[in-house]
Protein backbone atom coordinates (compact mmCIF):
# COMPACT_ATOMS: atom_id res chain seq x y z
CA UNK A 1 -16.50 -43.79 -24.34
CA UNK A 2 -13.48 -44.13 -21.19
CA UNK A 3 -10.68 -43.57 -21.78
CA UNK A 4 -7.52 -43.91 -19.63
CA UNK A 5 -4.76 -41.60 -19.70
CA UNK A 6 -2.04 -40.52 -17.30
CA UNK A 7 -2.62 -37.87 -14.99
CA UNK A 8 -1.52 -34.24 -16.03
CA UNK A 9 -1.18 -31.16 -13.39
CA UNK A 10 -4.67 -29.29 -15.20
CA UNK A 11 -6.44 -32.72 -13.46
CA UNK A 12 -5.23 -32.30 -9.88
CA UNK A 13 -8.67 -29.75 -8.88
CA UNK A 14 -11.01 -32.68 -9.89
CA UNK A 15 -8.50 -35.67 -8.50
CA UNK A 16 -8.74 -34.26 -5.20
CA UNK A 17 -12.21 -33.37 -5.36
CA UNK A 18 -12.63 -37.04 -6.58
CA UNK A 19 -10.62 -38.49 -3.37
CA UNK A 20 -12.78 -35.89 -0.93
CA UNK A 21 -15.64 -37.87 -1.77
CA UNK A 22 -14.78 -41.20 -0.65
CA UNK A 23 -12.43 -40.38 2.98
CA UNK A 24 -13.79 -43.02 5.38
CA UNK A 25 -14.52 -40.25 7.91
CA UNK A 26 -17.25 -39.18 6.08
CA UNK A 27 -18.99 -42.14 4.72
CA UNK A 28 -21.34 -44.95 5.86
CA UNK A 29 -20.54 -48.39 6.68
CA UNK A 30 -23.06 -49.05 3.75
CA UNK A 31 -21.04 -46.20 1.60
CA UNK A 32 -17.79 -48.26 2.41
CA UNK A 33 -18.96 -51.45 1.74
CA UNK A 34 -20.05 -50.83 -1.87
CA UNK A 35 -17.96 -48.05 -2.91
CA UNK A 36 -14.82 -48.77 -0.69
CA UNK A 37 -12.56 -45.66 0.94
CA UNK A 38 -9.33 -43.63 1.33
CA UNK A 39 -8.06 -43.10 4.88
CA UNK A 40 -6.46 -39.72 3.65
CA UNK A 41 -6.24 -37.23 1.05
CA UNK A 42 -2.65 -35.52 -0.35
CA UNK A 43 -2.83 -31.83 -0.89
CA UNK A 44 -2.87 -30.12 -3.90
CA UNK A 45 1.20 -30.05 -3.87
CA UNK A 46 1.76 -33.38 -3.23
CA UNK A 47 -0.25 -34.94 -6.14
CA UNK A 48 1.33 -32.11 -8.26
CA UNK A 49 4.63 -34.26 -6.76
CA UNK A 50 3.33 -36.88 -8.14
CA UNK A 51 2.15 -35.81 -11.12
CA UNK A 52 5.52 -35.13 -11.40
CA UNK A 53 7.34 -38.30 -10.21
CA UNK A 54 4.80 -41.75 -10.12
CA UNK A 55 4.60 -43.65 -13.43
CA UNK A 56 1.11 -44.79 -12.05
CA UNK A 57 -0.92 -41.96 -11.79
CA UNK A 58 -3.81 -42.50 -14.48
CA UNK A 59 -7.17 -40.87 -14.89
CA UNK A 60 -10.12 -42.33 -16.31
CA UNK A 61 -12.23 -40.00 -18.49
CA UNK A 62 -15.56 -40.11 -20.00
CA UNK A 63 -16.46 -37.35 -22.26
CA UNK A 64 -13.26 -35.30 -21.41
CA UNK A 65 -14.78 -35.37 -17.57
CA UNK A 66 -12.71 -37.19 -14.98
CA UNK A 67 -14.79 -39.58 -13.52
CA UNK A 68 -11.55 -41.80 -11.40
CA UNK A 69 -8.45 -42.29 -10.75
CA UNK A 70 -5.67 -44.39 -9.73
CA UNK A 71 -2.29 -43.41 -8.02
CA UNK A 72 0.49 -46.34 -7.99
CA UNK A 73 4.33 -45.75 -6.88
CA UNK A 74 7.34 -46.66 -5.65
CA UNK A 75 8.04 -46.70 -1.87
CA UNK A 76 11.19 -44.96 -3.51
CA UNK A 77 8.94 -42.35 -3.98
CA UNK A 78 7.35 -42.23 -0.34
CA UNK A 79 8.32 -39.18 2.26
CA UNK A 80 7.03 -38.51 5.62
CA UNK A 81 4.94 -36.29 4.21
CA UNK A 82 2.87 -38.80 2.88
CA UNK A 83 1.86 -40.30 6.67
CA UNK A 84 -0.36 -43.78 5.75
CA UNK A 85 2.21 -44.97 3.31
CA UNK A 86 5.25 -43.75 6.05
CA UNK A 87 3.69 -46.12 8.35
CA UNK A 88 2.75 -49.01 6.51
CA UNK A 89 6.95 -48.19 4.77
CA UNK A 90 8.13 -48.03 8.60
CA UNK A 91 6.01 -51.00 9.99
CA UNK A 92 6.17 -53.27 6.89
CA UNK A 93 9.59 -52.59 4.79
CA UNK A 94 8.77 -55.54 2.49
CA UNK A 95 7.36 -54.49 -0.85
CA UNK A 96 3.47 -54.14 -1.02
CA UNK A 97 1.04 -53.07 -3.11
């Protein structure tokens, strides 16, 4: 059975391991197509920052294993640290999702 719960700092290992798998650099346009793609990866301390601060950040879990997650917050919330959202924040200042 899923379940989906929010995100707690014991998940962060498997969350980034999760988002490792899908960085466009290392897939396949067919990969992309069908499973879509991050452009980047935070470190370990910035989604324990998160963890933290986003009221977003859920995990989906099957059988107590993490099999996805999803990361939704603020631009409140985003530094330069965090370089795709800086840009779109800098180029776009409009809300966006």
């Amino acid at each position: 059975m899923h379940k989906i719960r929010p995100a707690v700092l014991a998940d962060i290992p498997r969350i980034h391991a999760i988002a490792d798998q899908y960085l466009l650099s290392s897939l396949t346009p067919e990969q992309v197509a069908r499973h879509g793609f991050l452009v980047s990866n935070f470190t370990h301390d910035q989604y324990r920052q998160k963890v933290a601060e986003a009221d977003g950040f859920l995990v989906l879990t099957r059988g107590g294993n993490i099999e996805a997650f999803m990361l939704a917050y603020s631009d409140s919330l985003i530094t330069s640290g965090d370089a795709v959202s800086y840009s779109l924040k800098s180029h776009h200042p409009a809300p966006f999702v």
